[in-house]
N, C-alpha and C. Protein backbone atom coordinates (compact mmCIF):
# COMPACT_ATOMS: atom_id res chain seq x y z
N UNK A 1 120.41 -12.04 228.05
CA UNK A 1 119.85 -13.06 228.89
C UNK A 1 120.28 -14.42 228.37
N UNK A 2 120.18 -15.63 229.23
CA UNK A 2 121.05 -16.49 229.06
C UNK A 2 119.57 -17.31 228.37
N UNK A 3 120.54 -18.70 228.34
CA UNK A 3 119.29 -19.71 228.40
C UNK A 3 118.45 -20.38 229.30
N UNK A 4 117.23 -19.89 229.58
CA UNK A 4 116.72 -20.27 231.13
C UNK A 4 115.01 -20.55 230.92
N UNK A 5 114.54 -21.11 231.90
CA UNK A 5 113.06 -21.40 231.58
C UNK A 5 112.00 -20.33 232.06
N UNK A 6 112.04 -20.23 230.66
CA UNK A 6 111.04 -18.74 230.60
C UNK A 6 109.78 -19.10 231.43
N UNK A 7 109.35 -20.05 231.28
CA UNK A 7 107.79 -20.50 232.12
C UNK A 7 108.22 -20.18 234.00
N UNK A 8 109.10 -20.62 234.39
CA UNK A 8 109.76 -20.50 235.42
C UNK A 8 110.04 -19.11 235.47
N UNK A 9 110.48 -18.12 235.00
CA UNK A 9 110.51 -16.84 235.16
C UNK A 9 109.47 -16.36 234.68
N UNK A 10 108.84 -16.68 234.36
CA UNK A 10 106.83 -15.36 233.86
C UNK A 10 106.24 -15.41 235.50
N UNK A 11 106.44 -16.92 235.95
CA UNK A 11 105.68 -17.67 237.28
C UNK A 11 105.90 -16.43 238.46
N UNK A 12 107.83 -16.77 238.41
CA UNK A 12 108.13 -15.69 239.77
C UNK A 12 107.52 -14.11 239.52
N UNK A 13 107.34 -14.18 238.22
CA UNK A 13 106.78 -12.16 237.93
C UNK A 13 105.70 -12.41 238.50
N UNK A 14 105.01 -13.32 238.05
CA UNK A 14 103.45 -13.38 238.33
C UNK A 14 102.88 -13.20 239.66
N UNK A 15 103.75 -13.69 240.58
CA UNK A 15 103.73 -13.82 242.08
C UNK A 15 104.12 -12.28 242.98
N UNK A 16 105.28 -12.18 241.53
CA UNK A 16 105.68 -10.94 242.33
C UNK A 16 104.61 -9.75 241.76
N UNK A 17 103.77 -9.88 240.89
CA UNK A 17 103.13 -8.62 240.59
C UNK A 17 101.14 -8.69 241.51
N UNK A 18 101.17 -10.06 241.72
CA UNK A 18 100.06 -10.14 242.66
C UNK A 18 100.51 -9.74 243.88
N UNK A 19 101.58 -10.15 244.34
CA UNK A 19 102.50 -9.44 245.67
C UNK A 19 102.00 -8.12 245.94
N UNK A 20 102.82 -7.46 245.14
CA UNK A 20 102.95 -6.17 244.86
C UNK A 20 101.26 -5.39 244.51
N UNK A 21 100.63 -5.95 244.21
CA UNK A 21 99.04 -5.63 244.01
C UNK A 21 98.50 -5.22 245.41
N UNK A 22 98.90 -6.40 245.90
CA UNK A 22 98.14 -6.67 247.44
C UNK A 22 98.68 -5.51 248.51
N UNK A 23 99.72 -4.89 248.69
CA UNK A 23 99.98 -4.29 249.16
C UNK A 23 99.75 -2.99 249.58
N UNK A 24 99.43 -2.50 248.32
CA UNK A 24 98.85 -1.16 248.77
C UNK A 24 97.35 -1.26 249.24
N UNK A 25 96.53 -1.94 248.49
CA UNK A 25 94.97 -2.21 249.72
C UNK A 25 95.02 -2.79 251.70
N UNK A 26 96.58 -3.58 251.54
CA UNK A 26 96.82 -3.83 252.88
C UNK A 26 97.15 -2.98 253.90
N UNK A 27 98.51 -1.40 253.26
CA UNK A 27 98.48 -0.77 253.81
C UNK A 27 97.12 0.55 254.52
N UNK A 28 96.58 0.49 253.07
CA UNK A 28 94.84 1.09 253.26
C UNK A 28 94.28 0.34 254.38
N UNK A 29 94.49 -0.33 254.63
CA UNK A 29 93.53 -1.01 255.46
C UNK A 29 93.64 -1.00 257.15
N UNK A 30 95.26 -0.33 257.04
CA UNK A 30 95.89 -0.26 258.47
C UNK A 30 96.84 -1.37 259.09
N UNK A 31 98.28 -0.93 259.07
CA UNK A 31 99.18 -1.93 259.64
C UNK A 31 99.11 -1.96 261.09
N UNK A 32 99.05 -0.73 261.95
CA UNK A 32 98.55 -0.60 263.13
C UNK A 32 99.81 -0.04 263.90
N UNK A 33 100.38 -0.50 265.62
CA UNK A 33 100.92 0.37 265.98
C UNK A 33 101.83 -0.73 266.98
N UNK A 34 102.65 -0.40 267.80
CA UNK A 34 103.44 -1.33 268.49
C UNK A 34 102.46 -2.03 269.39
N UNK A 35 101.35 -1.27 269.99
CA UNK A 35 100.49 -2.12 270.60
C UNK A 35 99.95 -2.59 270.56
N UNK A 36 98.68 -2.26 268.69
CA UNK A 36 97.64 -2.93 268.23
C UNK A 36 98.08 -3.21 266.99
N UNK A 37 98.35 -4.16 266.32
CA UNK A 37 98.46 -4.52 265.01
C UNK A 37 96.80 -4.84 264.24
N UNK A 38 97.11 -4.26 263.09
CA UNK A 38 95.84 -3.56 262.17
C UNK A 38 95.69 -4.69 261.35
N UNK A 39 94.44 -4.63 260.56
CA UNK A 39 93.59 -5.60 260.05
C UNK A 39 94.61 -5.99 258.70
N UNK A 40 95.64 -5.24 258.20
CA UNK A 40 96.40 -4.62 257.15
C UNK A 40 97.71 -5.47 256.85
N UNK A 41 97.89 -6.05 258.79
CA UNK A 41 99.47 -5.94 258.88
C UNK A 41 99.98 -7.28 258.28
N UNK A 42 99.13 -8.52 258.52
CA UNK A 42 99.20 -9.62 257.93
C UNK A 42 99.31 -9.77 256.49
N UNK A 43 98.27 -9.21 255.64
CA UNK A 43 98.59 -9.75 254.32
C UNK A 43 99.36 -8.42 253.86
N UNK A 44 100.18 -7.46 254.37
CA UNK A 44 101.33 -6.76 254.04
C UNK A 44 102.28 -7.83 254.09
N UNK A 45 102.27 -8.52 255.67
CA UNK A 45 103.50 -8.72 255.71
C UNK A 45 103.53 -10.48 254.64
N UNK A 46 102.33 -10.82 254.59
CA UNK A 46 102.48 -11.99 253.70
C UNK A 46 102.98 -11.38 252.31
N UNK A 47 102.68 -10.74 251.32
CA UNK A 47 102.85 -10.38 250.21
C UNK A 47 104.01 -10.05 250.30
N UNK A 48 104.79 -9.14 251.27
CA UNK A 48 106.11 -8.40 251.45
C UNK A 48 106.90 -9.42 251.12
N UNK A 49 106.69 -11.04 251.68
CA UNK A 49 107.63 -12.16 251.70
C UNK A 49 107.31 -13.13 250.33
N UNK A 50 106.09 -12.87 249.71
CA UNK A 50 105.91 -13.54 248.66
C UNK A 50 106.94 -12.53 247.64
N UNK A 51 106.94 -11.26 247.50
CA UNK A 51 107.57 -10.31 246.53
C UNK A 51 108.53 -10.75 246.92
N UNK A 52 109.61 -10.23 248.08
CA UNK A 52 111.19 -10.64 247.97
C UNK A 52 111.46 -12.49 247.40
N UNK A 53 110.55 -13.27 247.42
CA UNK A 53 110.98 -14.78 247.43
C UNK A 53 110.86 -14.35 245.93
N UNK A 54 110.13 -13.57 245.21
CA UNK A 54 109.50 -13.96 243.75
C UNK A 54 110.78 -13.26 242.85
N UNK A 55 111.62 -12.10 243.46
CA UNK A 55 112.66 -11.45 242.93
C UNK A 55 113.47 -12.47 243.35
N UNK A 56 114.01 -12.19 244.65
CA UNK A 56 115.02 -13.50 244.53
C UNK A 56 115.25 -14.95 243.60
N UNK A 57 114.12 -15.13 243.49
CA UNK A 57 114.18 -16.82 242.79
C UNK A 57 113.70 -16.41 240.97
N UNK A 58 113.47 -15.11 240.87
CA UNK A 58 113.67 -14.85 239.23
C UNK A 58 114.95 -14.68 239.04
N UNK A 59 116.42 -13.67 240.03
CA UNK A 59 117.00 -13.43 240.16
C UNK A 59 117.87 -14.64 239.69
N UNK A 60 117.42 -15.62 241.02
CA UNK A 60 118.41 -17.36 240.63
C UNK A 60 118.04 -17.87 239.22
N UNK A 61 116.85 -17.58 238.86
CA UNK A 61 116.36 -18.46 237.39
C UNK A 61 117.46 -17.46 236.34
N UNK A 62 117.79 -15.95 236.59
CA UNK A 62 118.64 -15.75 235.34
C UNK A 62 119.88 -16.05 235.66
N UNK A 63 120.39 -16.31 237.18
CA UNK A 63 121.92 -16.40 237.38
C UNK A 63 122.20 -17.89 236.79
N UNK A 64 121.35 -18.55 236.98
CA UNK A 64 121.48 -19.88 236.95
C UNK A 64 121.82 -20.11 235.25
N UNK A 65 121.09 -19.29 234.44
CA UNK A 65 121.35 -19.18 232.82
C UNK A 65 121.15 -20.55 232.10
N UNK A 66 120.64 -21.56 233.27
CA UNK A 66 120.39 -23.55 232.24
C UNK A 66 118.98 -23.43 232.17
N UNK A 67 118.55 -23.95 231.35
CA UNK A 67 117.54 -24.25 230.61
C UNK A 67 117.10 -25.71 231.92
N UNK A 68 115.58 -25.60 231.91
CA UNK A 68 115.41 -27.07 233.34
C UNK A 68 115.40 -28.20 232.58
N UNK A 69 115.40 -29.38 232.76
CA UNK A 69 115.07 -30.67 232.02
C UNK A 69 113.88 -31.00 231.78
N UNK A 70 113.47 -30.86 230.93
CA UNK A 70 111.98 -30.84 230.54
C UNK A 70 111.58 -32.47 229.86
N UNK A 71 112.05 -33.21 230.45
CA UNK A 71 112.54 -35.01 229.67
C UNK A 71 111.03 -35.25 229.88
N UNK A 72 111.12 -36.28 229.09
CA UNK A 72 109.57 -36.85 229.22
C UNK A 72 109.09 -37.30 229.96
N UNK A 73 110.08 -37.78 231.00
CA UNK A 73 109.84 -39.20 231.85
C UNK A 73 109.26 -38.49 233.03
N UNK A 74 107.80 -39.07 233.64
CA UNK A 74 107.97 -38.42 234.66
C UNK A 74 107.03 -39.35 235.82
N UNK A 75 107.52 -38.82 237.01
CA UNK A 75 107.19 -39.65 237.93
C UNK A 75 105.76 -39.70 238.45
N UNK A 76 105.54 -41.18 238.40
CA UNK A 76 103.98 -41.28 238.33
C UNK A 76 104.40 -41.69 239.95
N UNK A 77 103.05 -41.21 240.35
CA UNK A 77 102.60 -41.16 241.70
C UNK A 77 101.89 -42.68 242.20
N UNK A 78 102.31 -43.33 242.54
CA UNK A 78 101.55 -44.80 243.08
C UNK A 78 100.66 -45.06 244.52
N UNK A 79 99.81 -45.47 244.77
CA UNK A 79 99.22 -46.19 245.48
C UNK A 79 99.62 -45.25 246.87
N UNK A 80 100.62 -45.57 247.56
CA UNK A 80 100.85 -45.23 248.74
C UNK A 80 101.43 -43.76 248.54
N UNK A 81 101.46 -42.87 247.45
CA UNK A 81 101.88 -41.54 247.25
C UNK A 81 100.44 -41.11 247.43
N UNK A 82 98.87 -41.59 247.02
CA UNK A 82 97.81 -41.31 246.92
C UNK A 82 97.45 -41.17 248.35
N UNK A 83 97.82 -42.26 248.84
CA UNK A 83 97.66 -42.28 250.32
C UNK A 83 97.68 -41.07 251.19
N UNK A 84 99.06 -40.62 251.38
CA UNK A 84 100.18 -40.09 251.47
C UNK A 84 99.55 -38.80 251.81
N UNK A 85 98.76 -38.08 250.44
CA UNK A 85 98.31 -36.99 249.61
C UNK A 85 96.69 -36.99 250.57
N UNK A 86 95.94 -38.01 250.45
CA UNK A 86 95.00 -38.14 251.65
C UNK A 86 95.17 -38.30 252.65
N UNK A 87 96.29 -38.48 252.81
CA UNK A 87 96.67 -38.14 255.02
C UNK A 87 96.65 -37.00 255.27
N UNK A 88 97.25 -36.07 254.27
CA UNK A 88 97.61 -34.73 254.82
C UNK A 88 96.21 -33.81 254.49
N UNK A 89 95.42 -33.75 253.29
CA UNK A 89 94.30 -33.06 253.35
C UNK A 89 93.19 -33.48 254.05
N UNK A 90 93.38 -35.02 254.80
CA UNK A 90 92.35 -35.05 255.74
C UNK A 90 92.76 -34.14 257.06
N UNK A 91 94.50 -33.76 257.11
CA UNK A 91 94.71 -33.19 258.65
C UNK A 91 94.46 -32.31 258.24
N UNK A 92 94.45 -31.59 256.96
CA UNK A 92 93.87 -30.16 257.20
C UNK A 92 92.88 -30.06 257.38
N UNK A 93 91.57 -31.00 257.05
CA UNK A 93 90.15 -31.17 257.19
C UNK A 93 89.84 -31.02 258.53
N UNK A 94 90.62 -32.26 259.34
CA UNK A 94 90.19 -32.32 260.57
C UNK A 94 90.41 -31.08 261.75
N UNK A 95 91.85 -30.71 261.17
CA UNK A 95 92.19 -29.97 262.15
C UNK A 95 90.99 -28.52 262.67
N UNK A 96 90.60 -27.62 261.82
CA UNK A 96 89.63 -27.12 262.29
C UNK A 96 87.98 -27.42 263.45
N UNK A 97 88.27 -28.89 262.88
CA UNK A 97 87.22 -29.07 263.79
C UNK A 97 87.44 -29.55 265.10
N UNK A 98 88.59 -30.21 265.21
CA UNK A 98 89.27 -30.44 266.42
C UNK A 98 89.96 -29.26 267.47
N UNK A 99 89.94 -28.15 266.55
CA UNK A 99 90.21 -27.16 267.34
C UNK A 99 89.18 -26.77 268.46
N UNK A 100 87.86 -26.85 268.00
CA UNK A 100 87.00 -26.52 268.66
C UNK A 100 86.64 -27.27 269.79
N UNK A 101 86.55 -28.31 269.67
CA UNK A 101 87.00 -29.82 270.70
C UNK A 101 87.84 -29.40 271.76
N UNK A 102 89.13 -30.13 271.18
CA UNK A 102 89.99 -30.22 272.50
C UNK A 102 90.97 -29.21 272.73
N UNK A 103 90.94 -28.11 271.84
CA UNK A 103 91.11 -26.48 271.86
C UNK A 103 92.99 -26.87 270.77
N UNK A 104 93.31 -25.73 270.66
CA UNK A 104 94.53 -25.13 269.98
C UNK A 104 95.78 -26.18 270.18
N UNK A 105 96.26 -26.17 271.47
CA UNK A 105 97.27 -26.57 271.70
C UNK A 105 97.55 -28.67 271.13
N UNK A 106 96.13 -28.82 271.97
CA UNK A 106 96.21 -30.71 271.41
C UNK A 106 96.39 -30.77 269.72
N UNK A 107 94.80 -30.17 269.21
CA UNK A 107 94.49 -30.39 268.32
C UNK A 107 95.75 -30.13 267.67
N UNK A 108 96.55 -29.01 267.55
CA UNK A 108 97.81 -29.25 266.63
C UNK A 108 99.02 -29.75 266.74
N UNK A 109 99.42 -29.98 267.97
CA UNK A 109 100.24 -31.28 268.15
C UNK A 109 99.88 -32.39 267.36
N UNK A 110 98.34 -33.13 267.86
CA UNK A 110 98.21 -34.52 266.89
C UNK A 110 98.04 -34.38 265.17
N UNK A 111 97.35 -33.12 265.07
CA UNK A 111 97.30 -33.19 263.62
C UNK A 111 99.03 -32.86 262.81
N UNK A 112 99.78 -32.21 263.25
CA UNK A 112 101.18 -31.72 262.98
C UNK A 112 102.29 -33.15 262.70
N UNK A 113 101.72 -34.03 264.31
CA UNK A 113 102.52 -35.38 264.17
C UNK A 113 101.79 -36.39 263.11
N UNK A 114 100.03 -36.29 263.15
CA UNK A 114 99.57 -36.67 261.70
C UNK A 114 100.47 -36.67 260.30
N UNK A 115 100.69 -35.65 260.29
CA UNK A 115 101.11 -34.96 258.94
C UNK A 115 102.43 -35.50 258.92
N UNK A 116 103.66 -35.17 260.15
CA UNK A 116 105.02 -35.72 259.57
C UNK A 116 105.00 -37.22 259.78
N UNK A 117 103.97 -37.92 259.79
CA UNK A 117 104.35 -38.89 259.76
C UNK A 117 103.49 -39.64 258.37
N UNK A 118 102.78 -39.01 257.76
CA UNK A 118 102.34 -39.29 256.57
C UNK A 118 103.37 -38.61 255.64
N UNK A 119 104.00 -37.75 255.85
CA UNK A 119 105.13 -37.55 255.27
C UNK A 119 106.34 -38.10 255.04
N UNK A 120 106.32 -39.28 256.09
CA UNK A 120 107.83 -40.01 256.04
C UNK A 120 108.80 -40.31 256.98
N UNK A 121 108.37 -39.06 258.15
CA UNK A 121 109.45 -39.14 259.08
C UNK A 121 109.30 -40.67 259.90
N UNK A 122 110.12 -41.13 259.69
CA UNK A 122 110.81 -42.30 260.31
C UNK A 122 110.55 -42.63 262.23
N UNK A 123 110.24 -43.48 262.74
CA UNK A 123 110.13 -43.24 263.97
C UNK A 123 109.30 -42.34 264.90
N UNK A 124 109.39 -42.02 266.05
CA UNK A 124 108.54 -41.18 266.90
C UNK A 124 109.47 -40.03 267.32
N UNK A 125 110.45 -39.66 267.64
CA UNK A 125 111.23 -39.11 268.53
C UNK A 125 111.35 -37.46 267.31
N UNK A 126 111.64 -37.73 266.62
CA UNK A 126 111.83 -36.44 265.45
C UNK A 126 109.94 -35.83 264.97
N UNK A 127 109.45 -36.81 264.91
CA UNK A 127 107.74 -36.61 265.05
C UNK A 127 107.48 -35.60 265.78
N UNK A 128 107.39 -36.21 266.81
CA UNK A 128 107.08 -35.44 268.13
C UNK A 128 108.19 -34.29 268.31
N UNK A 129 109.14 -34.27 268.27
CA UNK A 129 110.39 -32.84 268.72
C UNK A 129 109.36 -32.08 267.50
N UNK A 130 109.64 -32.27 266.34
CA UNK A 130 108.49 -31.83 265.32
C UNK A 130 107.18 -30.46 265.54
N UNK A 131 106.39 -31.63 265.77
CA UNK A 131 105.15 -31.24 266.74
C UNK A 131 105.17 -30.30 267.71
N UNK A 132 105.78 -30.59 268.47
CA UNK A 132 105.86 -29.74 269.55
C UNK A 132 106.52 -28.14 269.22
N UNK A 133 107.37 -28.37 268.90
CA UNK A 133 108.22 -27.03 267.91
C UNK A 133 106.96 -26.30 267.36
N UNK A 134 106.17 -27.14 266.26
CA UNK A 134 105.45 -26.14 265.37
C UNK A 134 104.10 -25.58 266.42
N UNK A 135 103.44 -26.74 267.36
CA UNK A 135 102.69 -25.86 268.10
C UNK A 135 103.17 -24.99 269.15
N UNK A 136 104.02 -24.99 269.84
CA UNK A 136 104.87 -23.70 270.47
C UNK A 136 105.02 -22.68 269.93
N UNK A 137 105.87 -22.83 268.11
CA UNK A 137 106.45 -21.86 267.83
C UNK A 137 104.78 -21.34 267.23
N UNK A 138 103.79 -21.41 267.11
CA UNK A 138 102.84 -20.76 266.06
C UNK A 138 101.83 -19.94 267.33
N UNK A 139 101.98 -20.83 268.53
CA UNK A 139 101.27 -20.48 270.32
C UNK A 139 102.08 -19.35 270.47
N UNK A 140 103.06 -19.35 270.62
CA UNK A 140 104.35 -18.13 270.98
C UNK A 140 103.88 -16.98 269.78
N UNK A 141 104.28 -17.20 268.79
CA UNK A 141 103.56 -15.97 267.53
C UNK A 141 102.50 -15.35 267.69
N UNK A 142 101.13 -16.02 267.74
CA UNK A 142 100.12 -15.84 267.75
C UNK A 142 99.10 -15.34 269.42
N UNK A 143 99.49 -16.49 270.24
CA UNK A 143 98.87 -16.00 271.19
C UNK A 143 99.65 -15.54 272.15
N UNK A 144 100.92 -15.36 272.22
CA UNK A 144 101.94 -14.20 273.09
C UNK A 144 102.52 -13.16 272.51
N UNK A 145 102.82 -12.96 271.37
CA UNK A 145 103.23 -11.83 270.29
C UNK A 145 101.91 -11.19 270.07
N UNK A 146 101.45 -11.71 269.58
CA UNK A 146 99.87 -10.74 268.96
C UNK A 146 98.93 -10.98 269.72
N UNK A 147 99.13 -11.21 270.70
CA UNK A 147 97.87 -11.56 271.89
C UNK A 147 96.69 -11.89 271.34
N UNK A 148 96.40 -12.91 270.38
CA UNK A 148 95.31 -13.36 270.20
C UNK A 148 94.71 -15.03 271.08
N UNK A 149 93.49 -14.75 270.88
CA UNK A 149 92.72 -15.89 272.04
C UNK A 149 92.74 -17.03 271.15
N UNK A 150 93.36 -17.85 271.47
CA UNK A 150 93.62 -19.33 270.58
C UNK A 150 92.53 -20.17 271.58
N UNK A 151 91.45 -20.88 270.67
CA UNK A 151 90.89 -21.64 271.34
C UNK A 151 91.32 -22.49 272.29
N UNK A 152 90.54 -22.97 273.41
CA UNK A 152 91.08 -23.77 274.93
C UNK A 152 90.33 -25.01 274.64
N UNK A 153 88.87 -25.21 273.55
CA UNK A 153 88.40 -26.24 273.54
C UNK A 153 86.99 -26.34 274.25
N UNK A 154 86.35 -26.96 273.40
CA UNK A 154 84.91 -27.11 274.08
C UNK A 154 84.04 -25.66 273.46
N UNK A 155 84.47 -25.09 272.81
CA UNK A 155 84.44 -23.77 272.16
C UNK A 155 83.15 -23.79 271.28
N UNK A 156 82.57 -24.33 270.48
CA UNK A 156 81.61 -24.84 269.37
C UNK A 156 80.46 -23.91 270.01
């Protein structure tokens, strides 16, 4: 084995052996069938993708064989990084409760364009293409793939 950061490779085992934990109680639990997907199938298929990311990227930590820069210097977080850091855990705050409100589809559009734009993105036009993408693509997954009832709002 080369020279590489061992803390960085214990991490990806670590992930990959909670992965790998989770799995067999998920399959117990029922993955389900082309028509009904089982209580099981989700945190299979979450863990399934945490294990391959956790091999793969131990994989890169030995190909890679450099040691990381472990320098002293490190970047302090200022004022508007604090900010920044409270924009986004207030949209996660809010967003649940706004679901119930003005149902699924609003509520995560505004909280989504919340977020990339406490993030940085520049302008409106990439915001919004943004937004719209992630509530489609998660509407399309969730409530046309797995036919689940995504709140309409007024729901409480």
């Amino acid at each position: 084995m080369g020279n590489f950061s061992k803390a960085e490779f214990i991490v990806y085992w670590v992930f990959c052996a909670i992965a790998a934990a989770i799995l067999v109680p998920s399959i117990k639990l029922g993955i389900g069938g082309k028509r009904e997907l089982g209580p099981g199938f989700l945190p299979f298929l979450a863990s399934l993708c945490i294990l391959v990311t956790g091999v793969v990227l131990a994989i890169l930590t030995l190909m890679r064989g450099k040691k990381v820069n472990l320098s002293p210097e490190t970047e302090r977080i200022d004022r508007k990084g604090w900010i920044r850091v409270c924009e986004i855990l207030f949209s996660f705050a809010v967003w649940p409760l706004l679901v119930g409100v003005v149902g699924y589809i609003i509520s995560t559009f505004f909280v989504s364009l919340g977020m990339a734009k406490a993030i940085g993105y520049k302008g409106w036009l990439h915001p919004v293409i943004l937004s719209v993408s992630i509530t489609l693509s998660i509407w399309f997954i969730f409530g046309f793939m797995f036919h689940l009832d995504l709140p309409i709002g007024l729901s409480f």
